[in-house]
C-alpha atoms as a PDB file:
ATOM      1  CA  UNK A   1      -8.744  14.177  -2.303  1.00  0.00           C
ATOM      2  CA  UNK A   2      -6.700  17.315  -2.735  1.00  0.00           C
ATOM      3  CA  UNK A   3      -3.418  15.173  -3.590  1.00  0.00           C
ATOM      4  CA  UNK A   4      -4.821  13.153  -5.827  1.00  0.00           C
ATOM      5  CA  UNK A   5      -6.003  16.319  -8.227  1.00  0.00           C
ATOM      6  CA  UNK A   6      -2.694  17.819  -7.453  1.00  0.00           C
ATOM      7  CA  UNK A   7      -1.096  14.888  -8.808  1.00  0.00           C
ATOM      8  CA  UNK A   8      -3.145  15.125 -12.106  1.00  0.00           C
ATOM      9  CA  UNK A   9      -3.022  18.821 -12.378  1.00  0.00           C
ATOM     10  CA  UNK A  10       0.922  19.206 -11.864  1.00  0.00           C
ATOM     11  CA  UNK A  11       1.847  15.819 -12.136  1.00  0.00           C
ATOM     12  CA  UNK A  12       3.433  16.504  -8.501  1.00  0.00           C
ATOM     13  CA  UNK A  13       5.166  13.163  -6.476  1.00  0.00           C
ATOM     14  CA  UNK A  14       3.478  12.694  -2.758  1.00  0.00           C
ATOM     15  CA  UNK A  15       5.175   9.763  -0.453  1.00  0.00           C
ATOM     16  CA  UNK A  16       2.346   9.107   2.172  1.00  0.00           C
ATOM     17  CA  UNK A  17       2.625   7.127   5.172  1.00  0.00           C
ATOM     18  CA  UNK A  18      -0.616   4.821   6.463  1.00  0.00           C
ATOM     19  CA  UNK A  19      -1.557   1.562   7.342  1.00  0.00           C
ATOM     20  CA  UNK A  20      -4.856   2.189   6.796  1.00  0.00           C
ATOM     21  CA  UNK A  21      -5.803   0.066   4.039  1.00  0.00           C
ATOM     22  CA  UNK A  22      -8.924   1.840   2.148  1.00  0.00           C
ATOM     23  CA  UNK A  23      -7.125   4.947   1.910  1.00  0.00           C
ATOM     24  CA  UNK A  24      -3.868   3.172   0.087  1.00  0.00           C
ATOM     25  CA  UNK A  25      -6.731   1.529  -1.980  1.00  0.00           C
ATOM     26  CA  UNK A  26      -8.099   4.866  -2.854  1.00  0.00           C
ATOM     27  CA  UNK A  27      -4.851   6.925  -3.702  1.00  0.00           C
ATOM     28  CA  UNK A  28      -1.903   4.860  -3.839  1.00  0.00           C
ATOM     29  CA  UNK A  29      -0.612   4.480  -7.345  1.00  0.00           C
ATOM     30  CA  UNK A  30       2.520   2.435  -5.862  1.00  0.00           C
ATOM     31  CA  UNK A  31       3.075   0.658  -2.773  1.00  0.00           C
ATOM     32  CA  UNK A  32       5.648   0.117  -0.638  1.00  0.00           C
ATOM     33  CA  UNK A  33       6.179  -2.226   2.296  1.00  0.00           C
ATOM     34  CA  UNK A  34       9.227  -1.773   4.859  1.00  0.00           C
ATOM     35  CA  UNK A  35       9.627  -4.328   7.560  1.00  0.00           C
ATOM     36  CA  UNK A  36      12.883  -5.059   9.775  1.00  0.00           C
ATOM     37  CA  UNK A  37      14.673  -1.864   7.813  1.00  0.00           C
ATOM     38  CA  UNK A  38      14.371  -3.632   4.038  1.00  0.00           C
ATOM     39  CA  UNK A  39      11.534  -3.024   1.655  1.00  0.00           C
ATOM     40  CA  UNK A  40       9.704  -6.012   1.674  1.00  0.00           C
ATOM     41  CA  UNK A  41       7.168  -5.311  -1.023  1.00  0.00           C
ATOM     42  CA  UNK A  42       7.475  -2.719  -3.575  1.00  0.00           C
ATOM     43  CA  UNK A  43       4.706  -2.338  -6.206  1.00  0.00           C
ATOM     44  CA  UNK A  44       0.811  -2.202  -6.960  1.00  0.00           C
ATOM     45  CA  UNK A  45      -1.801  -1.957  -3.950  1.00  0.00           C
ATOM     46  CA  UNK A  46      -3.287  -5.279  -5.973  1.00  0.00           C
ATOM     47  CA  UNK A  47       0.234  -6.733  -6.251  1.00  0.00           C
ATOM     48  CA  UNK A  48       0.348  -6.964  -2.677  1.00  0.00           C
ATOM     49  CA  UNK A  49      -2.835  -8.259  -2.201  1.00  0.00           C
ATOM     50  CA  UNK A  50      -1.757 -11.155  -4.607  1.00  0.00           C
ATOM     51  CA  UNK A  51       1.780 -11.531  -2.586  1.00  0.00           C
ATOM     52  CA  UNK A  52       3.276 -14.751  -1.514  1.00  0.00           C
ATOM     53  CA  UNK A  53       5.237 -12.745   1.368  1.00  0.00           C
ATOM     54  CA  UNK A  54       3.820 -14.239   4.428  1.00  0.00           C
ATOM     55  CA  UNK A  55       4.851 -10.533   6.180  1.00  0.00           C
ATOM     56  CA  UNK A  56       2.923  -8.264   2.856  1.00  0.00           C
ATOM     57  CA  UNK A  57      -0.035 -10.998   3.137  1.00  0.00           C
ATOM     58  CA  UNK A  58      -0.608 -10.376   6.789  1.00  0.00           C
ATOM     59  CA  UNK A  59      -1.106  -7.091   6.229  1.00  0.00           C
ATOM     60  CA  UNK A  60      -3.054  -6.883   3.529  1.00  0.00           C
ATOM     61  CA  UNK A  61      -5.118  -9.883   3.671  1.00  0.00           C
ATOM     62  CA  UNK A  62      -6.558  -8.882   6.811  1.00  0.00           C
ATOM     63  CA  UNK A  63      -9.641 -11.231   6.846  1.00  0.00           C
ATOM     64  CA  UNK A  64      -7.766 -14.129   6.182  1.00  0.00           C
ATOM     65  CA  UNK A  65      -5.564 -13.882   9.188  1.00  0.00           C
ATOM     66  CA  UNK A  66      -8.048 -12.091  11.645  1.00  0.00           C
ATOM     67  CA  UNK A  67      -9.588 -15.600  12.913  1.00  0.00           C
ATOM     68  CA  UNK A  68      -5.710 -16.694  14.559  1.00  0.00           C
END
């Protein structure tokens, strides 16, 4: 991805917005989780996989919760 080598080349900052989960996987080198206007979860895309935030775990464990 073009940011990504940007990033590396010029050591440039990009704040991205998704909720698509692969592509936070691929590029995301910090994550950052707003919900009801307070940042819910702030570091690593595997920190928040590991989270014990109900809200972040929903979100990111999708397979867990998909069967409710």
């Amino acid at each position: 991805m073009l940011f990504i080598k940007l990033n590396e080349q010029l050591g440039t900052t990009y704040f991205i917005v998704t909720h698509e989960l692969l592509s936070i996987k691929r590029t995301a080198q910090k994550v950052l989780m707003l919900a009801d206007k307070h940042v819910l979860f702030s570091g690593t895309f595997d920190g928040a996989m590991a989270s014990e935030i109900f809200k972040v775990q929903r979100f990111f464990n999708v397979d867990k919760y998909s069967k409710n």
